[in-house]
C-alpha atoms as a PDB file:
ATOM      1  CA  UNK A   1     -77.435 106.924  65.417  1.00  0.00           C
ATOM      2  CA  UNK A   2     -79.543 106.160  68.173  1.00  0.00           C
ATOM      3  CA  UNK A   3     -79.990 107.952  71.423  1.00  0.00           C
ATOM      4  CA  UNK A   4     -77.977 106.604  74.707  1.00  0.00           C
ATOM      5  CA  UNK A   5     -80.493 104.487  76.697  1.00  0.00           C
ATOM      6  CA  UNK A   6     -81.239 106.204  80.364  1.00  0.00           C
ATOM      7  CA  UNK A   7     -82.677 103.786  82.564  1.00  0.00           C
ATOM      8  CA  UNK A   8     -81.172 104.986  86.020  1.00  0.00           C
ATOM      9  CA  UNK A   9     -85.181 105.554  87.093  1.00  0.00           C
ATOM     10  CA  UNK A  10     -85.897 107.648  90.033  1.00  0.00           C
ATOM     11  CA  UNK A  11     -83.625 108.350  92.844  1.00  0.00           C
ATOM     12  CA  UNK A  12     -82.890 105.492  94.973  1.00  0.00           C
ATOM     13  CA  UNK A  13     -82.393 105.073  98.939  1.00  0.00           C
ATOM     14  CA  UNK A  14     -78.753 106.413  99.545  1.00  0.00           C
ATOM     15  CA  UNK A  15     -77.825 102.834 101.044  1.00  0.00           C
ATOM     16  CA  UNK A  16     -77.603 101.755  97.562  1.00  0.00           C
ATOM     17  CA  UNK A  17     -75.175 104.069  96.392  1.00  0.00           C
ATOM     18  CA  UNK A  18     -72.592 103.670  99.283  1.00  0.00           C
ATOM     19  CA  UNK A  19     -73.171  99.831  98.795  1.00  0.00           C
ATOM     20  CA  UNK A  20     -72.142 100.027  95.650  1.00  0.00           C
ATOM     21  CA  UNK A  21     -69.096 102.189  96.784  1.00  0.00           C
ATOM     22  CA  UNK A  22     -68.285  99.339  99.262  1.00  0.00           C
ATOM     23  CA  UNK A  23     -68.682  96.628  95.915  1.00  0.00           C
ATOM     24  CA  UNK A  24     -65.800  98.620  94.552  1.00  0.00           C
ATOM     25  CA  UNK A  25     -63.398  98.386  97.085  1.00  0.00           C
ATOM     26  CA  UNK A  26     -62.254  95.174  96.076  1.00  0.00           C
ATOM     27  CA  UNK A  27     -62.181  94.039 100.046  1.00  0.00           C
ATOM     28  CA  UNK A  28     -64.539  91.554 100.375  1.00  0.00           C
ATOM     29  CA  UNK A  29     -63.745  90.027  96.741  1.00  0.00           C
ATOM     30  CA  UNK A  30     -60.111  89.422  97.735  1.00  0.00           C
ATOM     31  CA  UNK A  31     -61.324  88.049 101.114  1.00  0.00           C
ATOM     32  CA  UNK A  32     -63.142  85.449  99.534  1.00  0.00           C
ATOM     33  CA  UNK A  33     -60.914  84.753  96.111  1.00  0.00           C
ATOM     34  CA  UNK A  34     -58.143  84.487  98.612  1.00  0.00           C
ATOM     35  CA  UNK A  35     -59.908  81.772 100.575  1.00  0.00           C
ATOM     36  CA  UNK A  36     -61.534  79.960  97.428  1.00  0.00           C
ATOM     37  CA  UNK A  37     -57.513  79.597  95.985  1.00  0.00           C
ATOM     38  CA  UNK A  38     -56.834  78.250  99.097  1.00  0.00           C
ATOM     39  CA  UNK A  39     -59.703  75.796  99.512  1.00  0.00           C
ATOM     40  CA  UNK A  40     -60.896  75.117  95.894  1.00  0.00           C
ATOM     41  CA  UNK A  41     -58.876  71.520  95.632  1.00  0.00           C
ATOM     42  CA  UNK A  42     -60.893  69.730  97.666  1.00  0.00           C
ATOM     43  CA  UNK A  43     -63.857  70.496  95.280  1.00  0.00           C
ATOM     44  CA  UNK A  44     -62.045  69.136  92.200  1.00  0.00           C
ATOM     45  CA  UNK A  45     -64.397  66.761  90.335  1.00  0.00           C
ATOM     46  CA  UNK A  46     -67.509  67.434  92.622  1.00  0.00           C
ATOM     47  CA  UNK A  47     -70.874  67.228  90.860  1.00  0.00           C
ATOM     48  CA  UNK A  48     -73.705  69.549  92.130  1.00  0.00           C
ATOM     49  CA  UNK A  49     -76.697  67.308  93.769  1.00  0.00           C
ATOM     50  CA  UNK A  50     -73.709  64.358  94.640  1.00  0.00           C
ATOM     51  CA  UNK A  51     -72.385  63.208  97.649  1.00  0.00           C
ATOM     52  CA  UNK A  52     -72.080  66.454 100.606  1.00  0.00           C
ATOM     53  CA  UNK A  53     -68.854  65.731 102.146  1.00  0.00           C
ATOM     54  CA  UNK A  54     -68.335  66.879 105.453  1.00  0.00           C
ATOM     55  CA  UNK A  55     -65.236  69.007 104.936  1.00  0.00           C
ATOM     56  CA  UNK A  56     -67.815  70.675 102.378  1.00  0.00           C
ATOM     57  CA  UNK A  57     -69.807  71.873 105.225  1.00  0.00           C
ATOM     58  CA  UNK A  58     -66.958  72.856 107.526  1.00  0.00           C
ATOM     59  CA  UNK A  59     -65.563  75.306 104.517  1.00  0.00           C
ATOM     60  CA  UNK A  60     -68.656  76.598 104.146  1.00  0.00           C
ATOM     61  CA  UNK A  61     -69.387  77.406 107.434  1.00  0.00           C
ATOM     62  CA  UNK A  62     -65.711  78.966 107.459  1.00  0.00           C
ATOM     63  CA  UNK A  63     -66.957  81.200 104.476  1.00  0.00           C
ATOM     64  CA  UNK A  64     -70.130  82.343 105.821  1.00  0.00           C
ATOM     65  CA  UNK A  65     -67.953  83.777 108.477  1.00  0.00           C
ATOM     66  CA  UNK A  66     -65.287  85.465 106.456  1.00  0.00           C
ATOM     67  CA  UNK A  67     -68.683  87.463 104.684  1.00  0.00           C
ATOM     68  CA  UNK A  68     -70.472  87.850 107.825  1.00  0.00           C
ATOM     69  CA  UNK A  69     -67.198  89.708 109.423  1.00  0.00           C
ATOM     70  CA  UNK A  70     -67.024  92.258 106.067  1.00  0.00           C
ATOM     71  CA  UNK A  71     -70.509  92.691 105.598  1.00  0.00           C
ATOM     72  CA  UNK A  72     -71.112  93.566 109.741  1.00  0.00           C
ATOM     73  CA  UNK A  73     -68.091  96.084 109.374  1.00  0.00           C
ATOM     74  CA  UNK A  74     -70.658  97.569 106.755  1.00  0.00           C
ATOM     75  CA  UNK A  75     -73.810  97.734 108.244  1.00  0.00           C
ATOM     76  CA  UNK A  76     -72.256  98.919 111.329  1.00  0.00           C
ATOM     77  CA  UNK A  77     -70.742 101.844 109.666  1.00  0.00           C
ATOM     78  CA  UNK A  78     -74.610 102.563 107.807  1.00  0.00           C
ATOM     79  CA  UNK A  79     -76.450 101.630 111.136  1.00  0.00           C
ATOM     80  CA  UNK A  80     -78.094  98.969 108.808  1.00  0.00           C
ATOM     81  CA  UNK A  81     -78.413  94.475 108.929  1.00  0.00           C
ATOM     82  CA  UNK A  82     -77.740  92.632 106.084  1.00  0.00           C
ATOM     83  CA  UNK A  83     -81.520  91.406 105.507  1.00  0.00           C
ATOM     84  CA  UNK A  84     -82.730  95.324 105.342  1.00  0.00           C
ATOM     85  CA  UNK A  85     -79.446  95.700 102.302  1.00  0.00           C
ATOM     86  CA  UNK A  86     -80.361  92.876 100.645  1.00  0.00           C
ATOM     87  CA  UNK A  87     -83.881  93.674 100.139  1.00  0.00           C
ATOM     88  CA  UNK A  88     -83.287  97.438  99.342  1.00  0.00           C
ATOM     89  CA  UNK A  89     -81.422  95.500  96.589  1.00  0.00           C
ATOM     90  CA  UNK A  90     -84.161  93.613  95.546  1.00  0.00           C
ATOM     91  CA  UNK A  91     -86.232  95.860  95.533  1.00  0.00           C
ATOM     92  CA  UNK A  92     -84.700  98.262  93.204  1.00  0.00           C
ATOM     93  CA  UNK A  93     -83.907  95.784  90.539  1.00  0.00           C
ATOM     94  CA  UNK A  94     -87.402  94.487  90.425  1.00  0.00           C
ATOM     95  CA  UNK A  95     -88.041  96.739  87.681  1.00  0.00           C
ATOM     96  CA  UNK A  96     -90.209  95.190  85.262  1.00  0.00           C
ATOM     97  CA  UNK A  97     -88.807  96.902  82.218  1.00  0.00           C
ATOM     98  CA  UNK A  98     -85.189  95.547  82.805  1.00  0.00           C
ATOM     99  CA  UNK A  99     -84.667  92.203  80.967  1.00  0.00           C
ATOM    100  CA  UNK A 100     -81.471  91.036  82.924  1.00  0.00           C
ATOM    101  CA  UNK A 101     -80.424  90.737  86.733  1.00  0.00           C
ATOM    102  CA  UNK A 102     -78.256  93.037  87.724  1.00  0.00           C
ATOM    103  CA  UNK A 103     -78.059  92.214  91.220  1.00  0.00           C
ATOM    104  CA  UNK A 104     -74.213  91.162  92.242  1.00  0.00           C
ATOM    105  CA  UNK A 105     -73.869  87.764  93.512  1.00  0.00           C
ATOM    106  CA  UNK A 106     -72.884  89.036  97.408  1.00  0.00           C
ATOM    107  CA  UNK A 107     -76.623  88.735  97.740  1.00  0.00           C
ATOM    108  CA  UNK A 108     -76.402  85.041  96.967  1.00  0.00           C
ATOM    109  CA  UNK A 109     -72.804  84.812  98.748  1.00  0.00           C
ATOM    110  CA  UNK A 110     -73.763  82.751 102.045  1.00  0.00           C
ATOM    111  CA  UNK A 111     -75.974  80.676 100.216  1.00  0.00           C
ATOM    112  CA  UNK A 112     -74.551  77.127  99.706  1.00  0.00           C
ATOM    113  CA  UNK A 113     -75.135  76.403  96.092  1.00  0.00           C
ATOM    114  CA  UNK A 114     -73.150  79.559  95.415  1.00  0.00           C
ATOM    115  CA  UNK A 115     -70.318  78.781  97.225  1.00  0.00           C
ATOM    116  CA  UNK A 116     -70.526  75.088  96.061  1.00  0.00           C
ATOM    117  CA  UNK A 117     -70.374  76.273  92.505  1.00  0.00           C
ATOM    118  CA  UNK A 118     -67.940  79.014  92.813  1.00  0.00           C
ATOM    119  CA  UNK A 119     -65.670  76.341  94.862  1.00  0.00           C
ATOM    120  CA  UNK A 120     -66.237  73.809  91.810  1.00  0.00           C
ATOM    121  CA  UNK A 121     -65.917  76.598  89.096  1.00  0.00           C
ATOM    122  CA  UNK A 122     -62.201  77.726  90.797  1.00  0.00           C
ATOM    123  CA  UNK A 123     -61.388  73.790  90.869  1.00  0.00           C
ATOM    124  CA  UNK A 124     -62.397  73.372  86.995  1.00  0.00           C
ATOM    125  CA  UNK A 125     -60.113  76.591  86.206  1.00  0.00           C
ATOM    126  CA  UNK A 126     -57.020  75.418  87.763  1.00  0.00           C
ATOM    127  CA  UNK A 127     -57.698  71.915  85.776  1.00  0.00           C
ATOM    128  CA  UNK A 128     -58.682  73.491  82.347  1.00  0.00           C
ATOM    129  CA  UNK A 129     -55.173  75.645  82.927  1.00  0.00           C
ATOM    130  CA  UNK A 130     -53.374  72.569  82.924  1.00  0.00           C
ATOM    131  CA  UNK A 131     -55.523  71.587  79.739  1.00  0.00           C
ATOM    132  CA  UNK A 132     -54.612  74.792  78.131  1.00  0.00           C
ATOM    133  CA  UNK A 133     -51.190  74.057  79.047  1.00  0.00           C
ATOM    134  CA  UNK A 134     -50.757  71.341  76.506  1.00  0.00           C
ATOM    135  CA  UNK A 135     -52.794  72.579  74.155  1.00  0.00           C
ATOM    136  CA  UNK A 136     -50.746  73.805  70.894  1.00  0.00           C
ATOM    137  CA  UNK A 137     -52.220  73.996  67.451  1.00  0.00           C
ATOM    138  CA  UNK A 138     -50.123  75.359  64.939  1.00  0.00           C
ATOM    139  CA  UNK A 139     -51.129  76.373  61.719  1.00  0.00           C
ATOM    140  CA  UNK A 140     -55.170  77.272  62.664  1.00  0.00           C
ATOM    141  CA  UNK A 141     -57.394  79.227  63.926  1.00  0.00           C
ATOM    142  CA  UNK A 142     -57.406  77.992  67.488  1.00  0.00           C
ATOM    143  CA  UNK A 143     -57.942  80.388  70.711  1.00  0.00           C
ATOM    144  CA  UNK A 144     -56.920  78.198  73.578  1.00  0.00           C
ATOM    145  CA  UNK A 145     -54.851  79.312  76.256  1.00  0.00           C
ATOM    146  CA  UNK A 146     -54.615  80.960  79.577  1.00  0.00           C
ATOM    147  CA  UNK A 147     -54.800  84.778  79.509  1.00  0.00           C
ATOM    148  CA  UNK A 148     -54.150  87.495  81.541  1.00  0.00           C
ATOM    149  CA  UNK A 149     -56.420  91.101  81.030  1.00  0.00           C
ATOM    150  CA  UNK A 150     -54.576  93.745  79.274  1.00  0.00           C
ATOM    151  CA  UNK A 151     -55.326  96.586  82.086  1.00  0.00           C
ATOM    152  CA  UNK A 152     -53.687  98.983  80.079  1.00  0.00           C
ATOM    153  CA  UNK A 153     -55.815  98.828  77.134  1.00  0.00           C
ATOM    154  CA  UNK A 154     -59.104  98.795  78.681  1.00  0.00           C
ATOM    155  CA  UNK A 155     -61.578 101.466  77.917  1.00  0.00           C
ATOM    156  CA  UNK A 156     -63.783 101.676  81.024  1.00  0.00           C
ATOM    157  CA  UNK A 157     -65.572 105.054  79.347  1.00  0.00           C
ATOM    158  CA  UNK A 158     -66.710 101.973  76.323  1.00  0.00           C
ATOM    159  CA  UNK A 159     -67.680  99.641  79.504  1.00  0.00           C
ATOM    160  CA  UNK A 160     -69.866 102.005  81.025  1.00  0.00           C
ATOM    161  CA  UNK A 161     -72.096 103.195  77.682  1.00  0.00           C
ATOM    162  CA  UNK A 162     -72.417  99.676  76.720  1.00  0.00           C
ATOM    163  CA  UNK A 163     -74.009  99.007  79.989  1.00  0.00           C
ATOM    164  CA  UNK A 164     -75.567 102.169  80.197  1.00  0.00           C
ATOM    165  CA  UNK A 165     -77.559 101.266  76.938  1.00  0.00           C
ATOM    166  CA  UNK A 166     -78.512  97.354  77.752  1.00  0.00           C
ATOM    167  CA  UNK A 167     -80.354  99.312  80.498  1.00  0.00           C
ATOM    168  CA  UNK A 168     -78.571  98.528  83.926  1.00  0.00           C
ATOM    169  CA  UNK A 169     -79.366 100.562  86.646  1.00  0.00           C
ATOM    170  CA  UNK A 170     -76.152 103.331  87.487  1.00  0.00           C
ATOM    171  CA  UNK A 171     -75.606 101.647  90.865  1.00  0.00           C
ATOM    172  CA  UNK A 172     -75.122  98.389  89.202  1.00  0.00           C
ATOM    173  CA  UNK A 173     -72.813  99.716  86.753  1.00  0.00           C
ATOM    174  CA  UNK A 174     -70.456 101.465  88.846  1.00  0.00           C
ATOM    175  CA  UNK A 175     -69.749  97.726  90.470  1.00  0.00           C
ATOM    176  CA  UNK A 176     -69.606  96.368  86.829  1.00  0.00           C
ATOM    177  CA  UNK A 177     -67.257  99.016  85.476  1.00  0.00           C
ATOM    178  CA  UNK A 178     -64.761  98.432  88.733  1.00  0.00           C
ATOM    179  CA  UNK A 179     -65.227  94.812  88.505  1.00  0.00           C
ATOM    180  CA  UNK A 180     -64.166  94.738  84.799  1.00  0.00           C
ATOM    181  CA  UNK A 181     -60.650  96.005  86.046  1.00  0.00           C
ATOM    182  CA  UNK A 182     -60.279  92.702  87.638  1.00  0.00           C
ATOM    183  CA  UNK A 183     -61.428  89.994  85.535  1.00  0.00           C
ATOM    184  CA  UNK A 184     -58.960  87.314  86.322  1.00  0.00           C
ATOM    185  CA  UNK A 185     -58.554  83.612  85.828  1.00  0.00           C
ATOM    186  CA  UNK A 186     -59.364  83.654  81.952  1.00  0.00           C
ATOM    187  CA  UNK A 187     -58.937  80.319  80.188  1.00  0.00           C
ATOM    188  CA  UNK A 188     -60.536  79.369  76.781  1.00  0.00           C
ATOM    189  CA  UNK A 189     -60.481  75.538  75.587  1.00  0.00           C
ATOM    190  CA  UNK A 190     -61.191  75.978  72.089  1.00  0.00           C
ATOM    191  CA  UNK A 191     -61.903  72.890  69.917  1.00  0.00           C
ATOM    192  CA  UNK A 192     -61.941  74.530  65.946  1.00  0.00           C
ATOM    193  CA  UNK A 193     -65.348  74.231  64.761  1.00  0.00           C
ATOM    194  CA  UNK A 194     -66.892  72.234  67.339  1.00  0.00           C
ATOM    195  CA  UNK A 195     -67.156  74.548  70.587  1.00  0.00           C
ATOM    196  CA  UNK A 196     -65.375  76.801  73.164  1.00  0.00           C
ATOM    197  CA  UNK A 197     -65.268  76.984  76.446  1.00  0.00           C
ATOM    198  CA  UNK A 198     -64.639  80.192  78.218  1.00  0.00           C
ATOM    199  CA  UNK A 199     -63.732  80.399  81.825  1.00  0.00           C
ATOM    200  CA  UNK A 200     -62.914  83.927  84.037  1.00  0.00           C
ATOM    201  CA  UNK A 201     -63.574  85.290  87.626  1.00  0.00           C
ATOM    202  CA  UNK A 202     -65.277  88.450  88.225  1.00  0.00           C
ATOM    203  CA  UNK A 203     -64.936  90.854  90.948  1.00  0.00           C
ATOM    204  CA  UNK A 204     -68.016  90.554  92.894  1.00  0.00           C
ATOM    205  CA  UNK A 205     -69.418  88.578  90.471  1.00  0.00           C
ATOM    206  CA  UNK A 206     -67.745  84.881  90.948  1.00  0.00           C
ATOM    207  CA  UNK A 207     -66.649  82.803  88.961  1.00  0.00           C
ATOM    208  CA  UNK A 208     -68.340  81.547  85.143  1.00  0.00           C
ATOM    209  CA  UNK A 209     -67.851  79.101  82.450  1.00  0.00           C
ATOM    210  CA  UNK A 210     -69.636  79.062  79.450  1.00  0.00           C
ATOM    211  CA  UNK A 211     -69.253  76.609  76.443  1.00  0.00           C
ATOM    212  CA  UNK A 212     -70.655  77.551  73.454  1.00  0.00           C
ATOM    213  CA  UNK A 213     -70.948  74.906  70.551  1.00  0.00           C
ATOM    214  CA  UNK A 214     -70.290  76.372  67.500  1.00  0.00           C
ATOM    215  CA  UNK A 215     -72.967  74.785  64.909  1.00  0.00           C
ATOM    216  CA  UNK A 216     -74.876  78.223  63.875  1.00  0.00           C
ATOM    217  CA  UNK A 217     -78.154  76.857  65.771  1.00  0.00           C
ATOM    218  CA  UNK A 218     -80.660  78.838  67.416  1.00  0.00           C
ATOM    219  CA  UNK A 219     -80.893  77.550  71.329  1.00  0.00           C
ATOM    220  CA  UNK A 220     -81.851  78.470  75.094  1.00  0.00           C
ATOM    221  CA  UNK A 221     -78.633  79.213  77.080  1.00  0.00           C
ATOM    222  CA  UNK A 222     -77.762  81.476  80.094  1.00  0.00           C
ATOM    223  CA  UNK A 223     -75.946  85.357  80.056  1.00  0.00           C
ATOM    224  CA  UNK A 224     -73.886  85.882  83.011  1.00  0.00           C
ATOM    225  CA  UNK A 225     -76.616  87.071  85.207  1.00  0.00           C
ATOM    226  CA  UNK A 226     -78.447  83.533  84.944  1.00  0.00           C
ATOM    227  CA  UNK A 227     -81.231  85.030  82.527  1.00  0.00           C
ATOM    228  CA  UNK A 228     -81.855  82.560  79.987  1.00  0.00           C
ATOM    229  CA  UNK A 229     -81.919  83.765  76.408  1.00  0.00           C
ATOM    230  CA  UNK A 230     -81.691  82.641  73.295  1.00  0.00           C
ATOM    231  CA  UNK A 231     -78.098  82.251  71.241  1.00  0.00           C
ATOM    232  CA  UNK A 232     -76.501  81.191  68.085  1.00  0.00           C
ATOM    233  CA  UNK A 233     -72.683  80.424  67.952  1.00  0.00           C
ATOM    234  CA  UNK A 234     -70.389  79.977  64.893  1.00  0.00           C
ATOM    235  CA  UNK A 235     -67.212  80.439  63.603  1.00  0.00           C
ATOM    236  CA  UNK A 236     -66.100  82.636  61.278  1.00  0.00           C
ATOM    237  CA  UNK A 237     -63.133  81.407  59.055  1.00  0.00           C
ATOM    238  CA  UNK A 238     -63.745  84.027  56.980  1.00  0.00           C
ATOM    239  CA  UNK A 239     -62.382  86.467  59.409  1.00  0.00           C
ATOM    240  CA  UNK A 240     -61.092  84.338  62.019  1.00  0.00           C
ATOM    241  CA  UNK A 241     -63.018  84.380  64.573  1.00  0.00           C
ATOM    242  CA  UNK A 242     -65.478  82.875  67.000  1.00  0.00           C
ATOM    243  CA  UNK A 243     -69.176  84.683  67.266  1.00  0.00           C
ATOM    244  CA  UNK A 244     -71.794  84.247  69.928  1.00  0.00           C
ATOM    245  CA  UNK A 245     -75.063  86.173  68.831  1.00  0.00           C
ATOM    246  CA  UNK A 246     -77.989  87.359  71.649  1.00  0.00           C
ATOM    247  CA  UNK A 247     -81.154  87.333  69.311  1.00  0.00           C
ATOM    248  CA  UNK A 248     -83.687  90.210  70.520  1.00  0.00           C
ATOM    249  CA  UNK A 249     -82.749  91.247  73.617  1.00  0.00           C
ATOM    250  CA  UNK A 250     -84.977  94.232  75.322  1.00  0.00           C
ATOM    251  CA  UNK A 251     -82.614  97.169  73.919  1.00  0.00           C
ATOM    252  CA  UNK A 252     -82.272  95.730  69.915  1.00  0.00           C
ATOM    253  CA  UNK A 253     -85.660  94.275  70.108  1.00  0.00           C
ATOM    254  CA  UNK A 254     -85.019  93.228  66.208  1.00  0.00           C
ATOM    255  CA  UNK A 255     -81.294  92.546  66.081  1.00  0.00           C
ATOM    256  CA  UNK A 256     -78.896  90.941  68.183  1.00  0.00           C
ATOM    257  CA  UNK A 257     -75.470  91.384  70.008  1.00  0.00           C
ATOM    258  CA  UNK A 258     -72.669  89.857  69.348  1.00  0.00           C
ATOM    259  CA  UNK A 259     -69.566  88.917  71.108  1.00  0.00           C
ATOM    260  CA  UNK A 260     -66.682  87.988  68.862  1.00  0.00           C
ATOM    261  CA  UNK A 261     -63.126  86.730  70.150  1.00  0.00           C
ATOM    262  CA  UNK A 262     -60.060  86.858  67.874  1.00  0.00           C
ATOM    263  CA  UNK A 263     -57.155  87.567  67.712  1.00  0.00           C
ATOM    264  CA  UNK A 264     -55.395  91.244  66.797  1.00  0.00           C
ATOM    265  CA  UNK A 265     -52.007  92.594  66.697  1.00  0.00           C
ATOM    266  CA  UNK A 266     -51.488  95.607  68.958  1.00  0.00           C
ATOM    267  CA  UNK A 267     -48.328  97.198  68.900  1.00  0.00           C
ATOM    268  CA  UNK A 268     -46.237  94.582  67.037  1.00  0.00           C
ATOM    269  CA  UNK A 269     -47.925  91.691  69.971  1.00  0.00           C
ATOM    270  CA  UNK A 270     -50.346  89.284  69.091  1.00  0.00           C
ATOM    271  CA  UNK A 271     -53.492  89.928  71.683  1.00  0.00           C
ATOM    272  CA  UNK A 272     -57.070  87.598  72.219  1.00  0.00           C
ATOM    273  CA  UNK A 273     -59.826  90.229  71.836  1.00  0.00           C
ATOM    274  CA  UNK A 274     -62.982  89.808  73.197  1.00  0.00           C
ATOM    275  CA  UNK A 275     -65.030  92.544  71.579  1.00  0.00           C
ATOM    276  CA  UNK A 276     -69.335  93.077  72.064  1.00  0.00           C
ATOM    277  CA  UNK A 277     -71.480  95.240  69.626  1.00  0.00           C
ATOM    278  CA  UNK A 278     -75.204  95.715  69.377  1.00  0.00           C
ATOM    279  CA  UNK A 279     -76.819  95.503  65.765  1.00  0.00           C
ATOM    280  CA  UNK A 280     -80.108  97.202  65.710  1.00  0.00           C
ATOM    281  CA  UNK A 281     -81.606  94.591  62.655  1.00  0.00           C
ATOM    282  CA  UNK A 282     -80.775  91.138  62.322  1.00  0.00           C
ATOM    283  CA  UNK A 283     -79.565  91.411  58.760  1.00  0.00           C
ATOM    284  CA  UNK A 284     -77.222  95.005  59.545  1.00  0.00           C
ATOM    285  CA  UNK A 285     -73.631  94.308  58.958  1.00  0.00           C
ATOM    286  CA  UNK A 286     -72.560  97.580  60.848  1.00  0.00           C
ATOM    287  CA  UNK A 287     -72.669  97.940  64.819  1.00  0.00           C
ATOM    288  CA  UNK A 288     -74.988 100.653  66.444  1.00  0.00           C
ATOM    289  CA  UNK A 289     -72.710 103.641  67.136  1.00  0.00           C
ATOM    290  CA  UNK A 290     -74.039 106.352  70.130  1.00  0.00           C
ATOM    291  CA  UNK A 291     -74.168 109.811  69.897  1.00  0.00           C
ATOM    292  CA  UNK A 292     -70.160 110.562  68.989  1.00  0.00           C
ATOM    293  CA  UNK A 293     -70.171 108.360  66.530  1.00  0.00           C
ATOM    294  CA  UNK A 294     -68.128 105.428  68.551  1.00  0.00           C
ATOM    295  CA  UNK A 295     -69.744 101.824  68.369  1.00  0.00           C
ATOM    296  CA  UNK A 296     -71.449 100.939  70.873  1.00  0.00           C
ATOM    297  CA  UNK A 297     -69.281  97.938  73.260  1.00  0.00           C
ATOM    298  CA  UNK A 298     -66.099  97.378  75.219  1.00  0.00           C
ATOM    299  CA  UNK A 299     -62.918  95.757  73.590  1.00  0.00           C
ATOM    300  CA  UNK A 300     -61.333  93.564  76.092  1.00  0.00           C
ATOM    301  CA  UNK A 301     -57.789  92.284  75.582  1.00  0.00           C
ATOM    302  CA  UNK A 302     -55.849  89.613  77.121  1.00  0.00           C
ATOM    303  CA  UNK A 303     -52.255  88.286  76.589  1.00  0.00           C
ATOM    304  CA  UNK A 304     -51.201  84.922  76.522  1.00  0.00           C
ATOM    305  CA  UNK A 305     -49.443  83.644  79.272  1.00  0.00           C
ATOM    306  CA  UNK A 306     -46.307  82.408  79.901  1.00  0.00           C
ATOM    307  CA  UNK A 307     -46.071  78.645  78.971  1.00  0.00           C
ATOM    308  CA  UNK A 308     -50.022  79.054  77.353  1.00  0.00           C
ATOM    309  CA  UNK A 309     -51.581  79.463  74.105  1.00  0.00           C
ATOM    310  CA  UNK A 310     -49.073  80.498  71.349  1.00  0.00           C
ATOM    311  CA  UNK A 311     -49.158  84.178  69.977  1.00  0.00           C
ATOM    312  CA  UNK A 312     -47.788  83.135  66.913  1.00  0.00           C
ATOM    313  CA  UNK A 313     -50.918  80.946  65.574  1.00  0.00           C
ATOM    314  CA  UNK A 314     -51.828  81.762  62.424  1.00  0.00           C
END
């Protein structure tokens, strides 16, 4: 069994830790989830580098003041501007031996490709709901649905050693580890043995989709933090269930980590598990465990929703 990873590094400037305290609040997310719900529609169908409307711009410039009133309340409170917090940010997550980006979106927030995209991404979930809606496949192995996080049954102690090991900086992880609480929005559009798309929002974070096609073939895609990496994605029939592999990354330099979604009975009710593990060597069938003896990786589950999915698929 391998040794925990420490990579906190020295001790940083005390602005980062109470920033990270105000990234947990959960203030500023629900400021601007609340406004994206609201606004979102108007974005349905938009393609990135198409036609700016102006009613684009006007929401935008709406936004920029929503953040602008949080963030001041901040900097007042620290005797701080937002330029100075943003590159104390960047600056401590510029180390070289780290091979993903940490840093939360709020530092991208005002910028308009982020909102564009988080505006779009919001759209596309309330459309691939409705997808989900009418999707019913009995009799296989078929994931789709909307889903709501199982609160109850999350391990945050298994959340923060798996990030502790991939090597992200403590006051990173504390906003990870709160955000985690709050992923939201989760729809998967799963086509058997062809590909699945997973959708969520993240607290502080925004919002992601990711479709994965499920042909077992080495390519170039992006994690969550927009590093790109390379990825193989099958499904398992075997087992029943869908696997997206992360060849080589910095902390299994010759394995891989995996995250698998199935499904699993917990207490007599019929759960989607989204479950990651780290394999030290590409060919080991058994997850790295840390120091107790636990597998390294978070199990995240999520119940069907009303009117979604069908928890008695076989």
């Amino acid at each position: 069994m391998p040794e925990e990873s420490k990579h906190d590094g020295p001790e940083v400037d005390p602005l980062i830790n109470a920033f990270a305290d105000f990234g947990t609040t959960g203030d500023l997310d629900d400021a601007i989830s609340n406004f994206i719900e609201e606004n979102c529609e108007h974005f349905e169908g938009a393609e990135e580098g198409g036609e700016n409307k102006l009613e684009w711009t006007d929401l935008h410039r709406q936004y920029v003041e929503l953040i602008e009133l949080h963030l001041e309340s901040f900097c007042k409170e620290h005797e701080t501007t937002a330029e100075t917090m943003f590159q104390l940010l960047s600056d401590v997550n510029s180390d070289s031996s780290l091979d993903q980006d940490f840093v939360p979106q709020v530092i991208k927030l005002c910028e308009y490709s982020f909102f564009f995209q988080n505006m779009k991404e919001a759209a596309d979930i309330m459309a691939a709901k409705r997808e989900a809606n009418t999707l019913k496949s009995e009799g296989e192995f078929n994931l789709s649905g909307c889903y709501q996080l199982c609160t109850d049954l999350l391990n945050v102690t298994e959340v923060e050693k798996y990030y502790e090991f991939t090597g992200c900086p403590w006051y990173f992880r504390k906003i990870i580890v709160a955000a985690s609480k709050r992923l939201s929005d989760v729809v998967v559009l799963h086509e058997p043995e062809e590909k699945l798309i997973f959708k969520y929002s993240l607290q502080f974070f925004g919002r992601k989709s990711k479709e994965y096609v499920l042909d077992d073939k080495l390519v170039e895609s992006e994690n969550m933090w927009g590093k790109v990496i390379q990825t193989k994605c099958f499904q398992d029939n075997a087992s029943s269930k869908v696997r997206i592999q992360a060849v080589k990354p910095s902390y299994a330099p010759d394995g891989f980590n995996e995250n698998t979604f199935e499904w699993e009975e917990v207490d007599g009710e019929r759960l989607m598990v989204w479950k990651r593990r780290i394999y030290e060597n590409m060919d080991d069938k058994e997850p790295l465990e840390d120091v107790s003896g636990d597998f390294i990786g978070p199990k995240l589950y999520f119940r069907p929703m009303s009117g979604t999915g069908s928890p008695s698929r076989k």
